[in-house]
C-alpha atoms as a PDB file:
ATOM      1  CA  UNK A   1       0.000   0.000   0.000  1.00  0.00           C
ATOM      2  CA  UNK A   2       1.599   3.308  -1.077  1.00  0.00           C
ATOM      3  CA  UNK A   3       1.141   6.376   1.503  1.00  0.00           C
ATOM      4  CA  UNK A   4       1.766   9.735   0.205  1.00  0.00           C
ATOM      5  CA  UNK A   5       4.280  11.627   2.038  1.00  0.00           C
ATOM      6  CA  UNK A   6       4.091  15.418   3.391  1.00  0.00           C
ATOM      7  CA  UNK A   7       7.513  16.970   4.198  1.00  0.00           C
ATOM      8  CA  UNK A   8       7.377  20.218   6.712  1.00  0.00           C
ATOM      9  CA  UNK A   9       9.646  21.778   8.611  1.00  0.00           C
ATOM     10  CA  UNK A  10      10.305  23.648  12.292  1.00  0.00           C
ATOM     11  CA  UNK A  11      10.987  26.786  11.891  1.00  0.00           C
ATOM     12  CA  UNK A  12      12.707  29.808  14.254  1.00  0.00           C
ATOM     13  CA  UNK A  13      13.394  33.331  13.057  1.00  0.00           C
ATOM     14  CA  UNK A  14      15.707  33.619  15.960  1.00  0.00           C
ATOM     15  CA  UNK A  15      17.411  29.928  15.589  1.00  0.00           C
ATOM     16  CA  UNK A  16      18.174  31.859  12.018  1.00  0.00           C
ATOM     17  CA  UNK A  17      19.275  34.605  12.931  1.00  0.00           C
ATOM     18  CA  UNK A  18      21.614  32.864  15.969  1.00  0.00           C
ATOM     19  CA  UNK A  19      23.702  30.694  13.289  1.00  0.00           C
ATOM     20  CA  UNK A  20      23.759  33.868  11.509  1.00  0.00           C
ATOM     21  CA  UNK A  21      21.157  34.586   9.419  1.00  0.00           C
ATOM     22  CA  UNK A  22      20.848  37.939   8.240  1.00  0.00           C
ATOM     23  CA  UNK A  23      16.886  37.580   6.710  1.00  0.00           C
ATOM     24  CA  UNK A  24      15.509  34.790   8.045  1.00  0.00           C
ATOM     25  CA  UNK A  25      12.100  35.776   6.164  1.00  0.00           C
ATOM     26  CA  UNK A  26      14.590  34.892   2.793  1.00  0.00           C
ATOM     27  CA  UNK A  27      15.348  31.343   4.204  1.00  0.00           C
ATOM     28  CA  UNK A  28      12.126  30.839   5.050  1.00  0.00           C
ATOM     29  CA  UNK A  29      10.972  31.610   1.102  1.00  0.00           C
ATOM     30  CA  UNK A  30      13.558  29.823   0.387  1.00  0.00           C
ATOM     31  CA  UNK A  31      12.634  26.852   2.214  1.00  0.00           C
ATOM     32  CA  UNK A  32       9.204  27.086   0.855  1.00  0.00           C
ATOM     33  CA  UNK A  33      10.344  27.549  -3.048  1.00  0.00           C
ATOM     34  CA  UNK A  34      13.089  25.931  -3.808  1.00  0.00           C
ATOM     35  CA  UNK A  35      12.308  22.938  -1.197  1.00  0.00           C
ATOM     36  CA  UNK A  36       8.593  22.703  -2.304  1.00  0.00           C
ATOM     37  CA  UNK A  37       7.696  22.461   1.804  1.00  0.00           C
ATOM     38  CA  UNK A  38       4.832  24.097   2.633  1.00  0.00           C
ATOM     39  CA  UNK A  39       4.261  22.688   6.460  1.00  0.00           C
ATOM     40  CA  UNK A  40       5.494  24.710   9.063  1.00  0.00           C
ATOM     41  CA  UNK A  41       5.942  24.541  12.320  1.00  0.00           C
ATOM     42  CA  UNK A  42       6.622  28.157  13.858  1.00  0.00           C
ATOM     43  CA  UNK A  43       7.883  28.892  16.705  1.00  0.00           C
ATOM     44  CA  UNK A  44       7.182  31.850  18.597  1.00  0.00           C
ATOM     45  CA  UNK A  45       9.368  32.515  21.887  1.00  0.00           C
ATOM     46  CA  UNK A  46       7.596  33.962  24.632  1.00  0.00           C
ATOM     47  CA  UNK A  47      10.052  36.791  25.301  1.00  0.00           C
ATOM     48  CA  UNK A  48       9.038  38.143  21.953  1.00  0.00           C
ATOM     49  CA  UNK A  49       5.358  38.456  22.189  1.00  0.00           C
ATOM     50  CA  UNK A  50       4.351  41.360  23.861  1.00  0.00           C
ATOM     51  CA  UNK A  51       1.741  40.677  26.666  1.00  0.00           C
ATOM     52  CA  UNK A  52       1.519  44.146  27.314  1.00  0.00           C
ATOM     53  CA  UNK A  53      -0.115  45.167  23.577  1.00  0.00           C
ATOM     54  CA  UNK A  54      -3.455  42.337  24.168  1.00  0.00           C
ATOM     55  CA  UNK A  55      -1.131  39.565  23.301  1.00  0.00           C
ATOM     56  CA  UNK A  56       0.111  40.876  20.239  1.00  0.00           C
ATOM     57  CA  UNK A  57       2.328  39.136  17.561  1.00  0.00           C
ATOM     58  CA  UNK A  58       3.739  41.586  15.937  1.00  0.00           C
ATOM     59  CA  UNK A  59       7.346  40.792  15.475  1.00  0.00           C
ATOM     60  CA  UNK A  60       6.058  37.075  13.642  1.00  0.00           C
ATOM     61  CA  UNK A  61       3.411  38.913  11.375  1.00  0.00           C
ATOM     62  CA  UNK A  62       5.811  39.100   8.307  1.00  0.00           C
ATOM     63  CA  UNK A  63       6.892  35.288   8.917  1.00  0.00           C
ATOM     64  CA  UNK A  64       2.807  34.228   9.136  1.00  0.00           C
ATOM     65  CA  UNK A  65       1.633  36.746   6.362  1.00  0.00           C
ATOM     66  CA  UNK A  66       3.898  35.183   4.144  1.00  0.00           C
ATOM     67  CA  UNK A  67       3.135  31.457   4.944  1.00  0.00           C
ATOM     68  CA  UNK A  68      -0.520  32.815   5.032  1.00  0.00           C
ATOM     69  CA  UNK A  69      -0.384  34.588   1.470  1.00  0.00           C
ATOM     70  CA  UNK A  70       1.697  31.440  -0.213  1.00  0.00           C
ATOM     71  CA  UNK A  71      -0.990  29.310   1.193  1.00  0.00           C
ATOM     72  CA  UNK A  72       1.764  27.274   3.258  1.00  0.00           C
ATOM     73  CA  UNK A  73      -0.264  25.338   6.248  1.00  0.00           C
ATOM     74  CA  UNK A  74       1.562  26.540   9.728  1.00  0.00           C
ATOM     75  CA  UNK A  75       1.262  25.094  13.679  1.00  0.00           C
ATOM     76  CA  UNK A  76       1.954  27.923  15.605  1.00  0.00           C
ATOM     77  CA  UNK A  77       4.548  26.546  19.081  1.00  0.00           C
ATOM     78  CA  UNK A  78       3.966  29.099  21.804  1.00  0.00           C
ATOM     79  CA  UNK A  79       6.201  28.485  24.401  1.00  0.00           C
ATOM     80  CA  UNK A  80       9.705  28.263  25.562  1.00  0.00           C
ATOM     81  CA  UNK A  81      11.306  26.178  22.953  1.00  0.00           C
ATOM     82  CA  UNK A  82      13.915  24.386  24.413  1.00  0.00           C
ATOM     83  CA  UNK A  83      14.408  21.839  21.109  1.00  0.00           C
ATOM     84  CA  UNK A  84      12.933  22.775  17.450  1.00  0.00           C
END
């Protein structure tokens, strides 16, 4: 019996930008063009959303706008990420 198989990826703008990653929004098109993945797994570090706006995710909007727009299907991972 043949399944089909779905390939998708984790995916930090701050694990990118930590091995040095200048525009992690790139690798992430990237990742999505040229790798023909459209899963994601996000992951959004607490000490980046701001509580203080009505839980706000501002500094992900770009990275979900784009998955969003390019109709890429995306789990958002809230949390303190301590493995992606």
């Amino acid at each position: 019996m043949q399944k089909d198989i779905v390939f998708g990826t984790s995916f930090s703008p701050e694990t990118a930008e930590w091995v040095g990653d200048d525009n992690p929004l790139e690798t992430l098109k990237v990742i999505h063009t040229q790798l023909s993945i459209k899963d994601f797994r996000l992951g959004l570090r607490w000490a980046r959303i701001d509580f203080d706006k009505n839980l706000t995710l501002e500094n992900y909007d770009k990275y979900i706008t784009y998955c969003l727009k390019n109709k890429c299907d995306i789990c958002l991972n809230v949390g303190p990420i301590k493995v992606m």
